[in-house]
C-alpha atoms as a PDB file:
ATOM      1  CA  UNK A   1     -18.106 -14.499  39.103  1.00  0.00           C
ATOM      2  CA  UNK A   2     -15.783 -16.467  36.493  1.00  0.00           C
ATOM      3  CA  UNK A   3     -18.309 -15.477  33.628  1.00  0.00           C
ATOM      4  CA  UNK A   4     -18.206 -11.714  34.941  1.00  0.00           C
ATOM      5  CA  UNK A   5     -14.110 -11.792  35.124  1.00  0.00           C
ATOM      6  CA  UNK A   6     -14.177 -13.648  31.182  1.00  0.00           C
ATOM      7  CA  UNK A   7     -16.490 -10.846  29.947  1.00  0.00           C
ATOM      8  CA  UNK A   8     -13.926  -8.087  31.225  1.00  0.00           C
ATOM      9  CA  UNK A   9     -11.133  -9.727  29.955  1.00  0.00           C
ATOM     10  CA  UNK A  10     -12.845  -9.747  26.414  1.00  0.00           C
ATOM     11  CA  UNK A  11     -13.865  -6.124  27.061  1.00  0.00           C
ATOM     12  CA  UNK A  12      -9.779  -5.668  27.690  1.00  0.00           C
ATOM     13  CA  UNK A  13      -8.828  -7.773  25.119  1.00  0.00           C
ATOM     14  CA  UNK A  14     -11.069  -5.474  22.389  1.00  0.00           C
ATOM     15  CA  UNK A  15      -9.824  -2.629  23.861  1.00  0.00           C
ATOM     16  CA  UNK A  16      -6.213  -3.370  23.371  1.00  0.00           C
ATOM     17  CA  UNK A  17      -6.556  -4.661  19.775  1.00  0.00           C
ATOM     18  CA  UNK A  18      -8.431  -1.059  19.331  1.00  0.00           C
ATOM     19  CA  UNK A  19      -6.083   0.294  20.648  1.00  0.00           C
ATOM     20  CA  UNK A  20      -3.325  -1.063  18.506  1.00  0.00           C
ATOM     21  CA  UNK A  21      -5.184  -0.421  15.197  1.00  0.00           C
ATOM     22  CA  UNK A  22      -5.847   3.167  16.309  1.00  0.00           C
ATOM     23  CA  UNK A  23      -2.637   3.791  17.675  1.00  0.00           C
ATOM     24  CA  UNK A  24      -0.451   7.229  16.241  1.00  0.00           C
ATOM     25  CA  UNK A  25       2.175   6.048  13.567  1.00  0.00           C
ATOM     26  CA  UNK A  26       5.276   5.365  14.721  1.00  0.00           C
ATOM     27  CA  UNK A  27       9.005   5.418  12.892  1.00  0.00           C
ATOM     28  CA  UNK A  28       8.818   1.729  12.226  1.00  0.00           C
ATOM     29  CA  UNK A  29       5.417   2.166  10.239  1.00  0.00           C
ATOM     30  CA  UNK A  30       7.224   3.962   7.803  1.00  0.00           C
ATOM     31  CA  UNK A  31       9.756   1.102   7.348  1.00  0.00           C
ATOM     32  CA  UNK A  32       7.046  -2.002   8.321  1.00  0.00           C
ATOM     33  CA  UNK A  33       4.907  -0.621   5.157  1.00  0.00           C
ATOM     34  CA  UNK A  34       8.287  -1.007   3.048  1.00  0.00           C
ATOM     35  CA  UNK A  35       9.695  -4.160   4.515  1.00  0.00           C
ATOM     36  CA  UNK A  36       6.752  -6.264   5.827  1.00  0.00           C
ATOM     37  CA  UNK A  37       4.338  -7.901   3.546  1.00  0.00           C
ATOM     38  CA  UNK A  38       0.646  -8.883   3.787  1.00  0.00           C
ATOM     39  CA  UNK A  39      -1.618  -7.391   6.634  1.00  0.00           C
ATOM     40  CA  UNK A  40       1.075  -6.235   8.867  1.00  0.00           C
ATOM     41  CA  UNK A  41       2.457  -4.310   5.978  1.00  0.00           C
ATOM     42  CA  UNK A  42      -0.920  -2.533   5.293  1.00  0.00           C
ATOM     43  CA  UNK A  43      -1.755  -1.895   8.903  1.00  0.00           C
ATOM     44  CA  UNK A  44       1.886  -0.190   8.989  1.00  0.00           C
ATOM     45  CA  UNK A  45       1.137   1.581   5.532  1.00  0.00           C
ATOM     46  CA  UNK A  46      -2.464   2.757   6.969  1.00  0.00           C
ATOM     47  CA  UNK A  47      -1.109   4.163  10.449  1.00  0.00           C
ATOM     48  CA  UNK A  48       1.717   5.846   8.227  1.00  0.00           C
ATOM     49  CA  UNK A  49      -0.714   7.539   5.477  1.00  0.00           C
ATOM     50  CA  UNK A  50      -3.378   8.421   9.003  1.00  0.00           C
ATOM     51  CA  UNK A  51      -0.554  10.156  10.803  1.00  0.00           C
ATOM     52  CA  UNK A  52      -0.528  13.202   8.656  1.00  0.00           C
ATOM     53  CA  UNK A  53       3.528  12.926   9.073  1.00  0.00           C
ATOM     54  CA  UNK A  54       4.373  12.500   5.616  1.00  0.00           C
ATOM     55  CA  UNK A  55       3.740  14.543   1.981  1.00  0.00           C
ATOM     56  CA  UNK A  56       4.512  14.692  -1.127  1.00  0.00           C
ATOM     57  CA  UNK A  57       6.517  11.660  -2.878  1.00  0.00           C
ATOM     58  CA  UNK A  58       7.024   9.634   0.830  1.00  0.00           C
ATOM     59  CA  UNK A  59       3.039   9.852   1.037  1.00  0.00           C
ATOM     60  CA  UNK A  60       2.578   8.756  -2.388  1.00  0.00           C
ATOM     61  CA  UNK A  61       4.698   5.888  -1.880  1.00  0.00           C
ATOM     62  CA  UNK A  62       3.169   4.958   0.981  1.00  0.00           C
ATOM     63  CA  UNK A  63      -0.273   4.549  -1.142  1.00  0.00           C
ATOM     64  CA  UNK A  64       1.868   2.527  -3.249  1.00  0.00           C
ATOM     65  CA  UNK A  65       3.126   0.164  -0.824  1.00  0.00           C
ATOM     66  CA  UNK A  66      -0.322  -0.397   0.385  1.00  0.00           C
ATOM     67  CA  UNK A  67      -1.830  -0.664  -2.784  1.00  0.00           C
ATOM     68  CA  UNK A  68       0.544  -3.321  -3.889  1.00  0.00           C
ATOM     69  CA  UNK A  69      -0.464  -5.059  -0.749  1.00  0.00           C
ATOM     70  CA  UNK A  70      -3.739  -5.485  -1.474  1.00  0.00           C
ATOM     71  CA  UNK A  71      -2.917  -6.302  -4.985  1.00  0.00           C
ATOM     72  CA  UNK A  72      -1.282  -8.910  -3.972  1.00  0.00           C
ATOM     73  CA  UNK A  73      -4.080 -10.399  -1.877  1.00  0.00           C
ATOM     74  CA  UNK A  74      -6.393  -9.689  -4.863  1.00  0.00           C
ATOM     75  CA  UNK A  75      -8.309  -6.733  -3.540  1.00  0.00           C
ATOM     76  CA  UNK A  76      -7.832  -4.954  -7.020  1.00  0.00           C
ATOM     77  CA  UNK A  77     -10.395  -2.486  -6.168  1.00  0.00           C
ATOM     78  CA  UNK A  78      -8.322  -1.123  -3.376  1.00  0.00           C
ATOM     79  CA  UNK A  79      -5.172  -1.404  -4.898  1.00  0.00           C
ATOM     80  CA  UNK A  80      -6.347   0.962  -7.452  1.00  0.00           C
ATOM     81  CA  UNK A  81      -7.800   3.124  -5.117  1.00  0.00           C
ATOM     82  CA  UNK A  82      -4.329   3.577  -3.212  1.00  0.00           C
ATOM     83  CA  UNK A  83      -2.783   3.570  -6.286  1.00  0.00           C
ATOM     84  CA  UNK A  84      -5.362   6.935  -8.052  1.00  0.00           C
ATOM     85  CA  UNK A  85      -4.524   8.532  -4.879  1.00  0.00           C
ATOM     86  CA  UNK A  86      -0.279   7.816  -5.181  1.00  0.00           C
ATOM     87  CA  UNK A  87      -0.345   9.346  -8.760  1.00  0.00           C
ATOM     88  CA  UNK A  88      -2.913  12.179  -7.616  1.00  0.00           C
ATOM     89  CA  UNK A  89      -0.142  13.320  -5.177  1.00  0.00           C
ATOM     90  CA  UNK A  90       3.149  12.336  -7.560  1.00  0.00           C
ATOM     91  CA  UNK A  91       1.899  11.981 -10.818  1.00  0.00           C
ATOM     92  CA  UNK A  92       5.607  11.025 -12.019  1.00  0.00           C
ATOM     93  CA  UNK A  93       5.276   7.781  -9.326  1.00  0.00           C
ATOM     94  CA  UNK A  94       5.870   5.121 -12.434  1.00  0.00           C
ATOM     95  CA  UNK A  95       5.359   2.347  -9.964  1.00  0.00           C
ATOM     96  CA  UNK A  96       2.033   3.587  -9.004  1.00  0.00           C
ATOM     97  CA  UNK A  97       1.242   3.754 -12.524  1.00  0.00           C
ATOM     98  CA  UNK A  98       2.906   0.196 -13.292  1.00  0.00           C
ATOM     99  CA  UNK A  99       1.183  -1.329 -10.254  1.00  0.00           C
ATOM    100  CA  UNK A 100      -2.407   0.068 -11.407  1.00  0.00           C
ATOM    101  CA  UNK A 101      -1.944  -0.973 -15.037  1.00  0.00           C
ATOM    102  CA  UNK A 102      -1.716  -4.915 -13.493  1.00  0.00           C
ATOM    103  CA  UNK A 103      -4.574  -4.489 -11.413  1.00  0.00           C
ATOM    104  CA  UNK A 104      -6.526  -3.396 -14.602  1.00  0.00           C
ATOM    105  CA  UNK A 105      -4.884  -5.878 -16.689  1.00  0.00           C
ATOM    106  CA  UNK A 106      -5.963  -8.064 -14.035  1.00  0.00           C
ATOM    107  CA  UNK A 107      -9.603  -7.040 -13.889  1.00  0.00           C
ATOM    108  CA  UNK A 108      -9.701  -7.364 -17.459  1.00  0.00           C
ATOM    109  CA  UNK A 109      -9.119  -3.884 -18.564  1.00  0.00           C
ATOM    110  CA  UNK A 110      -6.701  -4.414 -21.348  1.00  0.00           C
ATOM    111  CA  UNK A 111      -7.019  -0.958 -22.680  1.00  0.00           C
ATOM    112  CA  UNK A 112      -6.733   0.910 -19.602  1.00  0.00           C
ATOM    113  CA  UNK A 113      -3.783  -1.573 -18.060  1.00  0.00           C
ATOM    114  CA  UNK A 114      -1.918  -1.087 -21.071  1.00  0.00           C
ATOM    115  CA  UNK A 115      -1.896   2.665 -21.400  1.00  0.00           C
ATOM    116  CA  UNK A 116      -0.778   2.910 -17.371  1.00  0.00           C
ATOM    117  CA  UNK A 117       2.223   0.330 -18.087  1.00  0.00           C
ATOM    118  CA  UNK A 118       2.921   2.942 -21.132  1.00  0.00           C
ATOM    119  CA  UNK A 119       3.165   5.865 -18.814  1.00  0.00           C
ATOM    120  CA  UNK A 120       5.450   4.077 -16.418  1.00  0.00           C
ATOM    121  CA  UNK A 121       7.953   3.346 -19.307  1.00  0.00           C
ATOM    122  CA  UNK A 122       7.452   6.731 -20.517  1.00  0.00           C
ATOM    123  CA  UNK A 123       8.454   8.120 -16.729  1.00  0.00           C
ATOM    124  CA  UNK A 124      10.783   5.432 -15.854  1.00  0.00           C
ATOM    125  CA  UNK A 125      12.129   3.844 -18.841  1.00  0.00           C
ATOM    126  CA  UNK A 126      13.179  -0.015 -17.936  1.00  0.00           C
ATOM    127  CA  UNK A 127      10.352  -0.098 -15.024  1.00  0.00           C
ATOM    128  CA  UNK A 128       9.593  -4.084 -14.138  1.00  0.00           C
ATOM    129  CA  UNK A 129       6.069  -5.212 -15.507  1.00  0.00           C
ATOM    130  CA  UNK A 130       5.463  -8.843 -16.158  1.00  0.00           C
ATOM    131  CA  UNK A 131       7.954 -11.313 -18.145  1.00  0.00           C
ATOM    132  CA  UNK A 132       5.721 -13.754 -19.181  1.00  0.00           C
ATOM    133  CA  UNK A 133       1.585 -13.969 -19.877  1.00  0.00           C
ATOM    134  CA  UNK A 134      -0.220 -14.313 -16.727  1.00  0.00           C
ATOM    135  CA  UNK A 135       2.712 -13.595 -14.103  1.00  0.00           C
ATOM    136  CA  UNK A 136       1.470 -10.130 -13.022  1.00  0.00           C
ATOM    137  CA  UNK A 137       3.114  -9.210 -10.116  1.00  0.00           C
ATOM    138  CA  UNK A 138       3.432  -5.473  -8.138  1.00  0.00           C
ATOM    139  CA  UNK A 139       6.303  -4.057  -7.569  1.00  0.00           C
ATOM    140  CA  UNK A 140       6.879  -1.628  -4.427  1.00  0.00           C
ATOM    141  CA  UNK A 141       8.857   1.386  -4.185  1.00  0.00           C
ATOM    142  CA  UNK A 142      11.566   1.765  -1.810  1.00  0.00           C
ATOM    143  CA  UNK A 143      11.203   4.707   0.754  1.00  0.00           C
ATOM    144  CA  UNK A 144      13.360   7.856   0.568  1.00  0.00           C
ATOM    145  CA  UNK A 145      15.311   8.154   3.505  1.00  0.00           C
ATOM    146  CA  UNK A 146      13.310   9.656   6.642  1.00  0.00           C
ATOM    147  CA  UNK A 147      14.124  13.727   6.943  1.00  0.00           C
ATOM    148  CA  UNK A 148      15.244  12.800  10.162  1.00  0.00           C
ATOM    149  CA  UNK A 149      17.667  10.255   9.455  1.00  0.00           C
END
């Protein structure tokens, strides 16, 4: 009897963390994928970008967010996967643009980092990029303001 009533409660335990991943977006995804940092961030930034609630620049700096997330914990790969997708929406995102020429830079691709840091001065003159040799770091984007607020 114990063992049945532990394998339930791991059945309800998997079924509530499920649930939670799955879950619909909610206003505070939009403002946990600015604010937060790390997996909570990109959990908040992937419920966001799933809900189908947002277009145009807010969706493309959602990507952006997230993407800078996972720079940050060295998945380059993905960062410059959320980051192709940020520009595909808004090509003029110069963050998305700064963000993916680090991740190159970082992966060794000096050619292809450089020329993305190029067009984010070019749309956003000034834009932050590192200040020193080897201190790469992604910026994020702040939100717009929700249409409903």
């Amino acid at each position: 009897m114990r063992r049945c009533c532990s394998m339930v409660s791991i059945g309800v335990l998997s079924v509530a963390a499920w649930a939670a991943w799955c879950a619909p977006a909610n206003a505070d995804d939009r403002e946990t994928c600015k604010t937060a940092s790390g997996d909570p961030a990109i959990s908040a930034c992937s419920r966001a970008i799933a809900s189908k609630k947002y277009k145009g620049n807010t969706l493309s700096i959602l990507f952006t967010n997230r993407g800078a997330e996972y720079g940050a914990k060295g998945e380059l790969d993905r960062a410059m996967k959320d980051h192709d997708q940020a520009i595909k929406i808004d090509p003029k995102n110069a963050l998305a643009f700064n963000n993916r020429g680090i991740a190159k830079l970082k992966k060794g691709d000096k050619e292809g980092g450089e020329a993305d840091i190029a067009r984010a001065k070019q749309l956003q003159p000034g834009i932050g990029q590192p200040q020193e040799p080897g201190s790469a770091s992604a910026e994020v984007k702040p939100l717009p303001p929700h249409p409903a607020e």
